[in-house]
C-alpha atoms as a PDB file:
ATOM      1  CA  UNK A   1      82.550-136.007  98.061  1.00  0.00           C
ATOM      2  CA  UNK A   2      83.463-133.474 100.595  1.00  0.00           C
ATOM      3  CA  UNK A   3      82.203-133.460 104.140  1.00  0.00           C
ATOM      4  CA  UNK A   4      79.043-131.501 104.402  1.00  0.00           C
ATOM      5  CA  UNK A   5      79.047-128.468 105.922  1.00  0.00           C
ATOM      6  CA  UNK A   6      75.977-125.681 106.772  1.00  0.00           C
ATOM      7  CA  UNK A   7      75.711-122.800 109.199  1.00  0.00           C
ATOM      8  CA  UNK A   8      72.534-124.027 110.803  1.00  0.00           C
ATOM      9  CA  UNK A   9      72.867-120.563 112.701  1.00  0.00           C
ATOM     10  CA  UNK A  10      71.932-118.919 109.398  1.00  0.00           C
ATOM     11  CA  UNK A  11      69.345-121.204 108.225  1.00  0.00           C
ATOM     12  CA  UNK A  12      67.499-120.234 111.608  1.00  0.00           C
ATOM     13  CA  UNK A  13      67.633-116.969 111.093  1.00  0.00           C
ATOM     14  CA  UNK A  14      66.137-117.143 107.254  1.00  0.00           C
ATOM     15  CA  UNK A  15      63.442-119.309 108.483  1.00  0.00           C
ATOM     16  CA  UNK A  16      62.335-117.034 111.226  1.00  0.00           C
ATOM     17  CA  UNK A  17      61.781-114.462 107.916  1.00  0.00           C
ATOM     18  CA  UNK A  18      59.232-114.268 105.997  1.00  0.00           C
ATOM     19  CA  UNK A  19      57.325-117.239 107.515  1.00  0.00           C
ATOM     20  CA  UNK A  20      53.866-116.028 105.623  1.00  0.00           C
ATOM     21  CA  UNK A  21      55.698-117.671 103.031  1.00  0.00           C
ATOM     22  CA  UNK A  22      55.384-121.239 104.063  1.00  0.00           C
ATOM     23  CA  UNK A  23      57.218-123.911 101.843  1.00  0.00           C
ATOM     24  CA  UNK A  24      58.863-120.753 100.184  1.00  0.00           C
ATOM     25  CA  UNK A  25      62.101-120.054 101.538  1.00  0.00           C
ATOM     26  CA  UNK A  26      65.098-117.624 100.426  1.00  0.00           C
ATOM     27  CA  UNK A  27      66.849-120.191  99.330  1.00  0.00           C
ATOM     28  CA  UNK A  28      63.790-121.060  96.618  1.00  0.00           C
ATOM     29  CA  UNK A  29      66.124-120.356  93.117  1.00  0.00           C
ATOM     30  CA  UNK A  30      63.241-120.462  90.261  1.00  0.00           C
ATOM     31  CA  UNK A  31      60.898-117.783  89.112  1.00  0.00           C
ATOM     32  CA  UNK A  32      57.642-118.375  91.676  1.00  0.00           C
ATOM     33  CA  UNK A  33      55.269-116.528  88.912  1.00  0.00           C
ATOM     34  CA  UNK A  34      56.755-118.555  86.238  1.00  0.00           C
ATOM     35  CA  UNK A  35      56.422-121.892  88.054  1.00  0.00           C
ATOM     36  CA  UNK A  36      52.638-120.912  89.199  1.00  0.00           C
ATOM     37  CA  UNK A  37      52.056-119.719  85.566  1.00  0.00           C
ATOM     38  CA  UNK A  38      53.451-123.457  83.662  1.00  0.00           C
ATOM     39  CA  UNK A  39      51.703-126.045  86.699  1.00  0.00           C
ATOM     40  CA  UNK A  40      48.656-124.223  86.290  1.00  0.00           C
ATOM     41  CA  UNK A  41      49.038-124.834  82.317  1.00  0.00           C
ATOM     42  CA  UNK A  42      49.889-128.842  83.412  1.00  0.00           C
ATOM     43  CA  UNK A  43      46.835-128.551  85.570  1.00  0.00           C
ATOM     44  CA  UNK A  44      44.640-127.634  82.652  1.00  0.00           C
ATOM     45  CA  UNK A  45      46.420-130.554  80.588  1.00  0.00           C
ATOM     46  CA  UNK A  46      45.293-133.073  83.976  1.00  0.00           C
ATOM     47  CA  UNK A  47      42.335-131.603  84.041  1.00  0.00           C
ATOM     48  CA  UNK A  48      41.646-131.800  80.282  1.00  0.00           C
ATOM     49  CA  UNK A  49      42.789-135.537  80.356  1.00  0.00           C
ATOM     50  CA  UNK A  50      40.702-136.877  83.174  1.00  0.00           C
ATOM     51  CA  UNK A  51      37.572-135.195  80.943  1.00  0.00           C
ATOM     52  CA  UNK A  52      39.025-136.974  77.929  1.00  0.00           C
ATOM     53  CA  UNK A  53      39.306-140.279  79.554  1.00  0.00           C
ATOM     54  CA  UNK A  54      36.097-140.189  81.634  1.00  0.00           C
ATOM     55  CA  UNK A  55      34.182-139.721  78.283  1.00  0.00           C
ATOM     56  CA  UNK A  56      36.022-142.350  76.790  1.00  0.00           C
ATOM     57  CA  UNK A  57      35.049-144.904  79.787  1.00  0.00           C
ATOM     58  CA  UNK A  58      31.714-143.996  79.698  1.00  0.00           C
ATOM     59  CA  UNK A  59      31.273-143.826  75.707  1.00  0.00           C
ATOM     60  CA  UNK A  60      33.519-147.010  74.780  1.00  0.00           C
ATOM     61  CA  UNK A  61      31.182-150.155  72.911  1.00  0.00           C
ATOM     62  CA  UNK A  62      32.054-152.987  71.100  1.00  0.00           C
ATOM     63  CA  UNK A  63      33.569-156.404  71.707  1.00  0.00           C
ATOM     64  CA  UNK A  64      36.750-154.807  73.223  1.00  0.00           C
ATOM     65  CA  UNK A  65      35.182-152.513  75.276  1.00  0.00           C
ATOM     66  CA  UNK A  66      35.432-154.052  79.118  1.00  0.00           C
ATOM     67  CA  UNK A  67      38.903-154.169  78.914  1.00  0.00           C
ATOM     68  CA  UNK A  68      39.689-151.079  77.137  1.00  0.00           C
ATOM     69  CA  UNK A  69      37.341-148.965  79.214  1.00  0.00           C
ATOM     70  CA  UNK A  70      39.073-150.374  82.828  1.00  0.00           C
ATOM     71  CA  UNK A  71      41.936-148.888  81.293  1.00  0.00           C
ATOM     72  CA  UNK A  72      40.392-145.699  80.509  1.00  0.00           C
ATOM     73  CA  UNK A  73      38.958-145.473  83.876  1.00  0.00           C
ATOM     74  CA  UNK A  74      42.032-146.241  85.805  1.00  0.00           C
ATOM     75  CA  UNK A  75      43.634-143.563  83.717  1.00  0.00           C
ATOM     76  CA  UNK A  76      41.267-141.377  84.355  1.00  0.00           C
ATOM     77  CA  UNK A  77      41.570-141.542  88.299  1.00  0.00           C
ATOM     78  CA  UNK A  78      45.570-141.370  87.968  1.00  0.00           C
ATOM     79  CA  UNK A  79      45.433-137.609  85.753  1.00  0.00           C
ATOM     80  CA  UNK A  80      42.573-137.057  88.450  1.00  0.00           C
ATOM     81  CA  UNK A  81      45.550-137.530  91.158  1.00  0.00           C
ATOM     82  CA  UNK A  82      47.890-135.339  89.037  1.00  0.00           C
ATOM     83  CA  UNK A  83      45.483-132.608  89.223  1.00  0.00           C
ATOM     84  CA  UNK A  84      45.736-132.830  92.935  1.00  0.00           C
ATOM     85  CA  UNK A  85      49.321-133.394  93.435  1.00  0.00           C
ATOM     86  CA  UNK A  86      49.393-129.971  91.052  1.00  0.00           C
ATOM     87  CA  UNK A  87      46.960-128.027  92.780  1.00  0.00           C
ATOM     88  CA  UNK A  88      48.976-128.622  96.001  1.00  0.00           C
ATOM     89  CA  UNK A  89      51.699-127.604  94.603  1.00  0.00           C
ATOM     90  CA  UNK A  90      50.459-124.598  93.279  1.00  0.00           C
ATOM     91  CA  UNK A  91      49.166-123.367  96.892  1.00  0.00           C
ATOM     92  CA  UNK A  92      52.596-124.606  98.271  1.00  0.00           C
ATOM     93  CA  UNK A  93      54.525-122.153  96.084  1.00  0.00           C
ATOM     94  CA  UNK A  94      51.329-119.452  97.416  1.00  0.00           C
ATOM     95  CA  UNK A  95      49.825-119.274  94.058  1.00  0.00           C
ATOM     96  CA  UNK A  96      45.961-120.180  93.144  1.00  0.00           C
ATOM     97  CA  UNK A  97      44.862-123.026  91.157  1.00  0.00           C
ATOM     98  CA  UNK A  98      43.135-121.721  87.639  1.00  0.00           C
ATOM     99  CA  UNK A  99      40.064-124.287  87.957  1.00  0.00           C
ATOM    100  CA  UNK A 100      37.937-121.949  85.818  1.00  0.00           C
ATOM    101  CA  UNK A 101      36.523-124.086  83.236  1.00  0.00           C
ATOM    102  CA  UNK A 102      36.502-120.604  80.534  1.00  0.00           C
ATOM    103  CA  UNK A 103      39.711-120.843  79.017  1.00  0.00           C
ATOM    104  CA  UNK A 104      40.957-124.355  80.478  1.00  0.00           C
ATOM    105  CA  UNK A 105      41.535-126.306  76.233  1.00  0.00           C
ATOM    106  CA  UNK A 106      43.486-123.048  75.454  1.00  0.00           C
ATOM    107  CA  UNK A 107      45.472-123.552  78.911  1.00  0.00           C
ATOM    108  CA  UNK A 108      45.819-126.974  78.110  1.00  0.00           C
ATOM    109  CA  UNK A 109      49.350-128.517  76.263  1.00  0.00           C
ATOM    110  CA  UNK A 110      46.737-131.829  75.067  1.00  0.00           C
ATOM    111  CA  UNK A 111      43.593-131.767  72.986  1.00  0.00           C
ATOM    112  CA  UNK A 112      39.989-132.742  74.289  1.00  0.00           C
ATOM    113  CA  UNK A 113      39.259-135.389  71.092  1.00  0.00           C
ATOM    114  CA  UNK A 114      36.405-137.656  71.758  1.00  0.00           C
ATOM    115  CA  UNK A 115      37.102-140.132  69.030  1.00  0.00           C
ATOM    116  CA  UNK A 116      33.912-141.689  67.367  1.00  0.00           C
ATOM    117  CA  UNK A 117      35.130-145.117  68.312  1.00  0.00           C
ATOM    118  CA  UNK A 118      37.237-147.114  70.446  1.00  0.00           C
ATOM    119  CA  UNK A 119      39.868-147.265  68.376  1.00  0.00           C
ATOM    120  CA  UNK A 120      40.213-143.571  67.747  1.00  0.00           C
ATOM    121  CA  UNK A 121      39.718-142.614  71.052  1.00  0.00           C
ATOM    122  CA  UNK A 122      42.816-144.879  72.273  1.00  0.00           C
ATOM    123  CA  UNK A 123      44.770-142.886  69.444  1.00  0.00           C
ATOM    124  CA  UNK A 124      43.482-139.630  70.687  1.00  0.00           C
ATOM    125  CA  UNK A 125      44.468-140.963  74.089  1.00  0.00           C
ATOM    126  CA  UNK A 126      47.790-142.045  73.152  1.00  0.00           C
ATOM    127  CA  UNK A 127      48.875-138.586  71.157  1.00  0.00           C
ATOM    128  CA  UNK A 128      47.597-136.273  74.630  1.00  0.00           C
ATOM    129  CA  UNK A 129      49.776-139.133  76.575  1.00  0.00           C
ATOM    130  CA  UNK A 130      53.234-138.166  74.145  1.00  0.00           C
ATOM    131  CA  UNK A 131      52.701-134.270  74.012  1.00  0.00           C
ATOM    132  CA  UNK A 132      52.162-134.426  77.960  1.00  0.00           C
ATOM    133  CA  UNK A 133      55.387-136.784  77.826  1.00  0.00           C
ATOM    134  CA  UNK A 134      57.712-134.455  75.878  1.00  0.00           C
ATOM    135  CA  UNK A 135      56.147-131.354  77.669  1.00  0.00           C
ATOM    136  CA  UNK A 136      56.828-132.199  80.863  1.00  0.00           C
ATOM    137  CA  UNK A 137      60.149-133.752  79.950  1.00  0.00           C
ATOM    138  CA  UNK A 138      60.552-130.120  78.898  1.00  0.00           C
ATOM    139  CA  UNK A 139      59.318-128.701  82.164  1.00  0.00           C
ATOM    140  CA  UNK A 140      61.277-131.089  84.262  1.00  0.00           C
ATOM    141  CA  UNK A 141      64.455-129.701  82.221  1.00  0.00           C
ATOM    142  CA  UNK A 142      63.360-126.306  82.606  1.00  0.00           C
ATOM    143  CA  UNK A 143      62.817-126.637  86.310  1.00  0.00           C
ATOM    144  CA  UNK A 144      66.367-128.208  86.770  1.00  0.00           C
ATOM    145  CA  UNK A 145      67.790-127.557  90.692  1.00  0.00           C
ATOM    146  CA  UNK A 146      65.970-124.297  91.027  1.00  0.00           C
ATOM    147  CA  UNK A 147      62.943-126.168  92.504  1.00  0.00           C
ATOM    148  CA  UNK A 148      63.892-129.972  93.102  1.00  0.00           C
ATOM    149  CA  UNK A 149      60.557-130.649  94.631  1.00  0.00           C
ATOM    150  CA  UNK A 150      57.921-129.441  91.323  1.00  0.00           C
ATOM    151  CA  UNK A 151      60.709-131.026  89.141  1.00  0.00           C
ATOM    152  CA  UNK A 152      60.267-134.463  90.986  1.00  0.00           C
ATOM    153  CA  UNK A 153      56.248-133.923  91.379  1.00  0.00           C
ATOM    154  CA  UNK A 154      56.536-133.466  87.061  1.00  0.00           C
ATOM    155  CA  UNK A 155      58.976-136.319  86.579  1.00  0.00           C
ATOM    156  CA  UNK A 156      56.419-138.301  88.696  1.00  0.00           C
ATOM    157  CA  UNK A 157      53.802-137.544  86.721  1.00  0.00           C
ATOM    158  CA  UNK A 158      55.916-138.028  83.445  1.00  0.00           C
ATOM    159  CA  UNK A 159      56.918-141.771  84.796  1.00  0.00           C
ATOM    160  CA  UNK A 160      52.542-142.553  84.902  1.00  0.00           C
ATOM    161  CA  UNK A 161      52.239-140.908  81.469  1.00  0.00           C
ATOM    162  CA  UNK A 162      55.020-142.930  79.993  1.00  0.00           C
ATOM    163  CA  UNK A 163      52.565-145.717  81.633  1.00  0.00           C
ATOM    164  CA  UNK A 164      49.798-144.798  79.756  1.00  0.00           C
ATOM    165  CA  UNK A 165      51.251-144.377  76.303  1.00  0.00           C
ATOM    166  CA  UNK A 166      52.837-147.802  76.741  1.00  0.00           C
ATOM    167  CA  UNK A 167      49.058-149.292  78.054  1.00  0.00           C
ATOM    168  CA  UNK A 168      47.523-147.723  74.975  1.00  0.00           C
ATOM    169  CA  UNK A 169      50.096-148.515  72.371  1.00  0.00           C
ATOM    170  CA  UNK A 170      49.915-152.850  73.994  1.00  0.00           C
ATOM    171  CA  UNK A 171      46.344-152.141  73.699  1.00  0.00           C
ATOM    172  CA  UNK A 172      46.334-150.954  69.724  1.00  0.00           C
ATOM    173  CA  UNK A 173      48.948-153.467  69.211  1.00  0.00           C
ATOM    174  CA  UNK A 174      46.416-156.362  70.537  1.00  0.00           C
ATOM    175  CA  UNK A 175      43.364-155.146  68.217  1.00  0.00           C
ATOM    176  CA  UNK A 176      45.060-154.439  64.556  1.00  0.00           C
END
């Protein structure tokens, strides 16, 4: 590794530019609108998921149910956080967050499936939890070193979804 170098002069002078920008310098390598335009379509997928799981938490019965539905609630609560950790993203990169509810299942990459029992709704659960997983695996490849930050936010995220797929499968596992 070579010795690092930078002409501090220069980065001085950028930042003094443009500093309506905020977090947004020159040096910022992806396509803004195209990074606004995909977190607000993983914001719609958070969004859709904490709806998903709340319904889930509060619909869940049988002899199963207390554990399952801690689960589903602590789920719940950690998409809730993704949606904020996205939104503040968003408003970093000085875009707006789409929280219009018109549109927001055709925004989102997952399904809204209620399941008619517990059982289904841990599958429906655990297939939103792999297309978010291989979506944002996408995203995070996408992203690459044109915007290190949303790339680590997303493979964040992805580590907590990888969570939850694992939780659900141990939890399907335990009741066939």
């Amino acid at each position: 590794m070579s010795e690092f170098v930078t002409d501090l002069r220069a980065i001085k002078e950028r930042a003094r530019k443009h500093m309506e920008r905020g977090a947004v310098t020159e040096n910022y390598k992806a396509d803004l609108k195209a990074v606004v335009k995909v977190l607000n379509d993983v914001l719609a997928t958070e969004l859709v998921c904490v709806l998903r799981y709340k319904r889930h938490y509060y619909m869940a019965a049988g002899i199963n149910a207390e554990s399952v539905k801690t689960e589903f609630l602590q789920h719940a609560n950690e998409e809730q956080q993704h949606v904020d950790w996205v939104a503040t993203r968003i408003t970093q990169l000085n875009g707006a967050p789409n929280f219009n509810p018109e549109g927001l299942a055709a925004r989102s990459h997952s399904e809204y499936s209620e399941g008619a029992d517990l059982v289904s709704m841990m599958k429906e659960d655990l297939f939103a939890e792999r297309i978010a997983i291989e979506s944002y695996s996408e995203i995070a490849r996408w992203l690459g070193n044109d915007d290190p930050t949303t790339r680590k936010m997303i493979e964040d995220i992805l580590k907590v979804e990888e969570e939850h797929a694992e939780d659900l499968k141990s939890l399907l596992d335990k009741m066939s």
